[in-house]
C-alpha atoms as a PDB file:
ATOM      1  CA  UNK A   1      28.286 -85.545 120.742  1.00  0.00           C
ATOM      2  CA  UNK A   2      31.772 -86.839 119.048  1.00  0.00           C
ATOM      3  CA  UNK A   3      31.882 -87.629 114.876  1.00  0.00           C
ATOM      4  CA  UNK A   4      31.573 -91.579 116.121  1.00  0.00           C
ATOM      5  CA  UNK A   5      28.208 -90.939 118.366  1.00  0.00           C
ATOM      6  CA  UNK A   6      26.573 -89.198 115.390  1.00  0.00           C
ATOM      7  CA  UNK A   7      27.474 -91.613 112.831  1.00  0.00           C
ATOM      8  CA  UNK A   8      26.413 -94.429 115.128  1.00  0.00           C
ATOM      9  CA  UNK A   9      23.129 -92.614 115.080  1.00  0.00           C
ATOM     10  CA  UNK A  10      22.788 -92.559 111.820  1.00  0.00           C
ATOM     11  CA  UNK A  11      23.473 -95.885 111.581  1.00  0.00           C
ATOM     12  CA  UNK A  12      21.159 -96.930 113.807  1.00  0.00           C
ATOM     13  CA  UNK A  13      18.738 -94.993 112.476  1.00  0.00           C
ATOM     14  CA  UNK A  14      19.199 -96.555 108.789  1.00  0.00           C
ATOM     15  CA  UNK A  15      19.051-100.091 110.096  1.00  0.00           C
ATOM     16  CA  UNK A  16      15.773 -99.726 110.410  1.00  0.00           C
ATOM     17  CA  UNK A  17      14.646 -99.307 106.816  1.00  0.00           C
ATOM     18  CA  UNK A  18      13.700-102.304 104.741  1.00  0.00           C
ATOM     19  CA  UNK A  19      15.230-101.366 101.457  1.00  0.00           C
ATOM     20  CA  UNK A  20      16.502 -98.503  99.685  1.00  0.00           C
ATOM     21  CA  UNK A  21      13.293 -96.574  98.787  1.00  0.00           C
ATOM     22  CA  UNK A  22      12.408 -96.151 102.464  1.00  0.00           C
ATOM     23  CA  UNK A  23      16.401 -94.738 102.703  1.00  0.00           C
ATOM     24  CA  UNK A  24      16.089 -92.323  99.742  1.00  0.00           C
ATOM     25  CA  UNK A  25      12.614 -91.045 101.276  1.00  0.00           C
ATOM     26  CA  UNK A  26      14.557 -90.716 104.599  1.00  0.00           C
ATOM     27  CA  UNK A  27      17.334 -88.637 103.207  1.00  0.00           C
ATOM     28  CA  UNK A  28      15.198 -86.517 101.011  1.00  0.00           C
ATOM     29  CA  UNK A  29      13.254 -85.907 104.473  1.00  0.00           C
ATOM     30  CA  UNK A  30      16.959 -84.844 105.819  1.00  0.00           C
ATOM     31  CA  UNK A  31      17.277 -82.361 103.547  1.00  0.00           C
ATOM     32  CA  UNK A  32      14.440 -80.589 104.090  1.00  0.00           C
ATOM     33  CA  UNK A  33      15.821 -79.622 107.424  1.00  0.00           C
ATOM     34  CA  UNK A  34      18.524 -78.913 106.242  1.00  0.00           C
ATOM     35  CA  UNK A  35      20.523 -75.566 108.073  1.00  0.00           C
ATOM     36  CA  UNK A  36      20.752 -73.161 104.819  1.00  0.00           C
ATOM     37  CA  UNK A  37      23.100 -71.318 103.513  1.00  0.00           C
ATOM     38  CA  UNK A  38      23.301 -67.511 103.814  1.00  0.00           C
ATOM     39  CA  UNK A  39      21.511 -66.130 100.246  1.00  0.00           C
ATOM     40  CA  UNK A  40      24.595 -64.270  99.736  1.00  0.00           C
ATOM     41  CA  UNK A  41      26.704 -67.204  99.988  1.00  0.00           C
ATOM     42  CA  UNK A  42      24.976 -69.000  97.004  1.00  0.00           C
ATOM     43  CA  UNK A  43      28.264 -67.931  94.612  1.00  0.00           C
ATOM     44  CA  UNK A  44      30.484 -69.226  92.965  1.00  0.00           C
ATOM     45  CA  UNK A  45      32.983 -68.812  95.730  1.00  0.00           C
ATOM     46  CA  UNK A  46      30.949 -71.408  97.996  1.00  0.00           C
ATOM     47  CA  UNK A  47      30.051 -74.145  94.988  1.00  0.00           C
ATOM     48  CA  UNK A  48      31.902 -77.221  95.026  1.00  0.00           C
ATOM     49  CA  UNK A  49      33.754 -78.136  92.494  1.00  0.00           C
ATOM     50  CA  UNK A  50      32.785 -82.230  91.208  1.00  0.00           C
ATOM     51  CA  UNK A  51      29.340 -82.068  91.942  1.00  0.00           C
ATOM     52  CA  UNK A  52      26.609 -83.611  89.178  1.00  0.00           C
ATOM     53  CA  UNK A  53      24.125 -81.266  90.771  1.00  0.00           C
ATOM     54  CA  UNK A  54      25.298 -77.267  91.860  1.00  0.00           C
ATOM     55  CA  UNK A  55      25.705 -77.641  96.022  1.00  0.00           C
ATOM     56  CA  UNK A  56      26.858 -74.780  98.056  1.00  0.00           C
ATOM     57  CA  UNK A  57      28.839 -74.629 101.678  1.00  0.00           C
ATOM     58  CA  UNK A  58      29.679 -72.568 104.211  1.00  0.00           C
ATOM     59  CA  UNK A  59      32.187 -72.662 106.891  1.00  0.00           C
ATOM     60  CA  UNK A  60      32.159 -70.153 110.106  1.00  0.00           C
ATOM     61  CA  UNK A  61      34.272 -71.019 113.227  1.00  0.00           C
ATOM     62  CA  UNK A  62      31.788 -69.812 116.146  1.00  0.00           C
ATOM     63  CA  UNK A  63      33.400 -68.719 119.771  1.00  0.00           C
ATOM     64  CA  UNK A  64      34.621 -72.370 121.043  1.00  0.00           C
ATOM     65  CA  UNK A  65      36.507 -72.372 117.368  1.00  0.00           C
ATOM     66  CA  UNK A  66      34.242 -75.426 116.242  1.00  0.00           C
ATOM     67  CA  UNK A  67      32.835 -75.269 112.669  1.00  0.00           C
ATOM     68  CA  UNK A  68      29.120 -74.567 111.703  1.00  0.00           C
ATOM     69  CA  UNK A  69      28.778 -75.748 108.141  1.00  0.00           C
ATOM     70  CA  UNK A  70      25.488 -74.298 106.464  1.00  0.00           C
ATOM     71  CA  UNK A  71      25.104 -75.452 102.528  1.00  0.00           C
ATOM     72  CA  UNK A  72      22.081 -75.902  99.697  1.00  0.00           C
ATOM     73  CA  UNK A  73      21.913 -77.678  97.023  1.00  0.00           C
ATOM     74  CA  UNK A  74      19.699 -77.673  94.065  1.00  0.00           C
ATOM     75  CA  UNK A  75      18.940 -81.225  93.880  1.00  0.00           C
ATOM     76  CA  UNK A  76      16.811 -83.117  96.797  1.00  0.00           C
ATOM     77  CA  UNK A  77      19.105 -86.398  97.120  1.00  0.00           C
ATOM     78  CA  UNK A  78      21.910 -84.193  96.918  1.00  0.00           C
ATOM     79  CA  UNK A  79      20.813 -81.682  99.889  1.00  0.00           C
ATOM     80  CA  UNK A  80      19.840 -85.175 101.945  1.00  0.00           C
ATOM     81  CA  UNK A  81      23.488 -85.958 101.553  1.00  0.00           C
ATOM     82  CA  UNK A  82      25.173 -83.208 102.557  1.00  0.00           C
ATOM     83  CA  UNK A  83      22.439 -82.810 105.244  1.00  0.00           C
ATOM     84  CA  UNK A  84      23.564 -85.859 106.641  1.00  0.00           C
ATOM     85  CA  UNK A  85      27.253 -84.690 106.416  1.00  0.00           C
ATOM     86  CA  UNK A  86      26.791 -81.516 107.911  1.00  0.00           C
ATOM     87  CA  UNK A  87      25.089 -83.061 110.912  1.00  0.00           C
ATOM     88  CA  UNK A  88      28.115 -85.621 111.749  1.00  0.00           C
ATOM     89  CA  UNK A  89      30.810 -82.452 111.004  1.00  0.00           C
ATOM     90  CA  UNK A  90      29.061 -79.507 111.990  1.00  0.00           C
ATOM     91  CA  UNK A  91      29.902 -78.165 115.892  1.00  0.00           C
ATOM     92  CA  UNK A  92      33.125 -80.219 115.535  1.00  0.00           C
ATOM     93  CA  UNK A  93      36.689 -78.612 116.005  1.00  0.00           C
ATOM     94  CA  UNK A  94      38.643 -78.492 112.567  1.00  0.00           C
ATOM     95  CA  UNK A  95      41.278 -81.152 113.995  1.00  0.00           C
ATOM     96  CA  UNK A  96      38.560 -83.757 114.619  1.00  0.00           C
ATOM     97  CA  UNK A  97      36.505 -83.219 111.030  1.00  0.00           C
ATOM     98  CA  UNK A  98      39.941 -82.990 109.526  1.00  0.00           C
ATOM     99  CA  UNK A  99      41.076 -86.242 110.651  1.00  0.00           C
ATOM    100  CA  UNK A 100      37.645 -88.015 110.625  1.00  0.00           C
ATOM    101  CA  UNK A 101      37.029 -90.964 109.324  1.00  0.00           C
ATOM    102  CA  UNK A 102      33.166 -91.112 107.705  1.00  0.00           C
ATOM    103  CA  UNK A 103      32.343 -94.885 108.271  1.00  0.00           C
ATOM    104  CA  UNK A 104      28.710 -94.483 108.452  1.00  0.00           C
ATOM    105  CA  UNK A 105      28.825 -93.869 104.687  1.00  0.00           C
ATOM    106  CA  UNK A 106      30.002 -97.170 103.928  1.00  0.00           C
ATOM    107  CA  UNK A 107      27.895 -98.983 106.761  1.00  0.00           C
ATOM    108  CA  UNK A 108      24.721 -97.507 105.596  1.00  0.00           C
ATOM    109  CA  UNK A 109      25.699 -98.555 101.633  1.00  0.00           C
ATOM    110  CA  UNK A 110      24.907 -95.464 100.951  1.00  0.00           C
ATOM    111  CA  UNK A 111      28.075 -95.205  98.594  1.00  0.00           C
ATOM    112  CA  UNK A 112      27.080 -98.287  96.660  1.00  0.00           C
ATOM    113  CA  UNK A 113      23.027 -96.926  96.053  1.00  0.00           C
ATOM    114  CA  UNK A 114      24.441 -93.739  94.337  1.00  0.00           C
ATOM    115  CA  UNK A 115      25.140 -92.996  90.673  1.00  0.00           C
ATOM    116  CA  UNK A 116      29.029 -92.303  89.572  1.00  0.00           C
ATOM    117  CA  UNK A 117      28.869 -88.767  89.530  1.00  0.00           C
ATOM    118  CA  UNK A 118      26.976 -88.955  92.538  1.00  0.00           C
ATOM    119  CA  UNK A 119      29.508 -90.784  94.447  1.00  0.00           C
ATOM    120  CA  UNK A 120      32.105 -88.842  93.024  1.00  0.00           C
ATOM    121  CA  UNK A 121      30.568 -85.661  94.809  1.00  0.00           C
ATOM    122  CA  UNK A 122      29.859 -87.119  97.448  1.00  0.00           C
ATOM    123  CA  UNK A 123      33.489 -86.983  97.963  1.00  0.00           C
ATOM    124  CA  UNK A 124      34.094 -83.359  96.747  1.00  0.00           C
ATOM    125  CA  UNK A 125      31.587 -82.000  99.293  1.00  0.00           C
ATOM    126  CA  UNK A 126      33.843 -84.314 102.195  1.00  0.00           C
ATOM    127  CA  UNK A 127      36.822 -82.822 100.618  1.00  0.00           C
ATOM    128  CA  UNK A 128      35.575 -79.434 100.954  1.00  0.00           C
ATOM    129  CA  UNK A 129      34.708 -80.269 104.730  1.00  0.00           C
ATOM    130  CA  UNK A 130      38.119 -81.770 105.520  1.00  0.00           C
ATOM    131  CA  UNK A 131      39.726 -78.488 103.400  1.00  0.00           C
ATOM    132  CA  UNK A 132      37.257 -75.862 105.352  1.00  0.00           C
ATOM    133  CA  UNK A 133      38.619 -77.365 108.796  1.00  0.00           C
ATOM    134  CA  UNK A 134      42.286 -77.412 107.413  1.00  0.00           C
ATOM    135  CA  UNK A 135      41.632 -73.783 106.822  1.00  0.00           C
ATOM    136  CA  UNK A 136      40.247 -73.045 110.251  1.00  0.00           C
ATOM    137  CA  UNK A 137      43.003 -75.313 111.581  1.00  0.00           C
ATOM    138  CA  UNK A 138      45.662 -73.105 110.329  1.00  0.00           C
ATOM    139  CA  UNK A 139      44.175 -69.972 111.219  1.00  0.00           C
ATOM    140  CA  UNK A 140      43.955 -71.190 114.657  1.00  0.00           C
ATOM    141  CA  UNK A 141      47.748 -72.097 114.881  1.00  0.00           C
ATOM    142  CA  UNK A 142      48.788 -68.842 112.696  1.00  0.00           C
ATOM    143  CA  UNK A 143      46.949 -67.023 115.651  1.00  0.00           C
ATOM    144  CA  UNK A 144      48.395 -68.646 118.605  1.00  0.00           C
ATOM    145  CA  UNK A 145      52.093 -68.246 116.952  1.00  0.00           C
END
């Protein structure tokens, strides 16, 4: 599935909550299923930088070159939203996630229902997404040169 499909998803799949309880219970849910990072990977290497609550990632290119992000966090909201991020990036080449827009952020209000520092890493753990692909993106080109 494409970045768009899976955010459409997700949109679809918010529209059919009544209010923003039933939403946090739903992402809290999401992050319970969440594809976790490597034990070893829980350093300070892998923590993002911003974040209110400590949240780890991981990047690996498998054989097609698209990204597998794994990641834990130690706060439930928190590991429902980058849950929900992983599952629109993840299995993606690094040109798409790196030039992805996230819409269904905005579309679900999920933006607007977090705190400040919330929001705010919200956007360092997309940053660190978009920098992971960059990464992967350059390798790729370095090794075709």
């Amino acid at each position: 599935m494409t970045i768009d499909q899976i955010q459409q998803e997700i949109i679809d799949e918010f529209s059919f909550f009544e209010d923003w309880m039933e939403k946090y219970e739903y992402i809290i849910d999401l992050g319970k299923g969440l594809p976790l990072i490597d034990a070893t990977k829980k350093n300070p290497d892998h923590l993002i930088k911003g974040c209110q609550s400590q949240v780890w990632l991981d990047a690996q290119a498998n054989q097609n070159g698209n990204i597998q992000f794994t990641a834990d966090s130690d706060a439930i909201i928190t590991k429902g939203i980058i849950a929900l991020l992983i599952r629109v990036l993840s299995n993606q080449t690094p040109q798409e996630i790196a030039s992805s827009e996230l819409r269904f952020i905005d579309a679900i209000g999920l933006k607007e229902h977090l705190s400040l520092t919330r929001s705010n890493g919200l956007v360092s753990m997309i940053k660190q997404m978009k920098l992971y692909a960059l990464a992967y993106q350059h390798k790729a080109q370095e090794s075709n040169d």
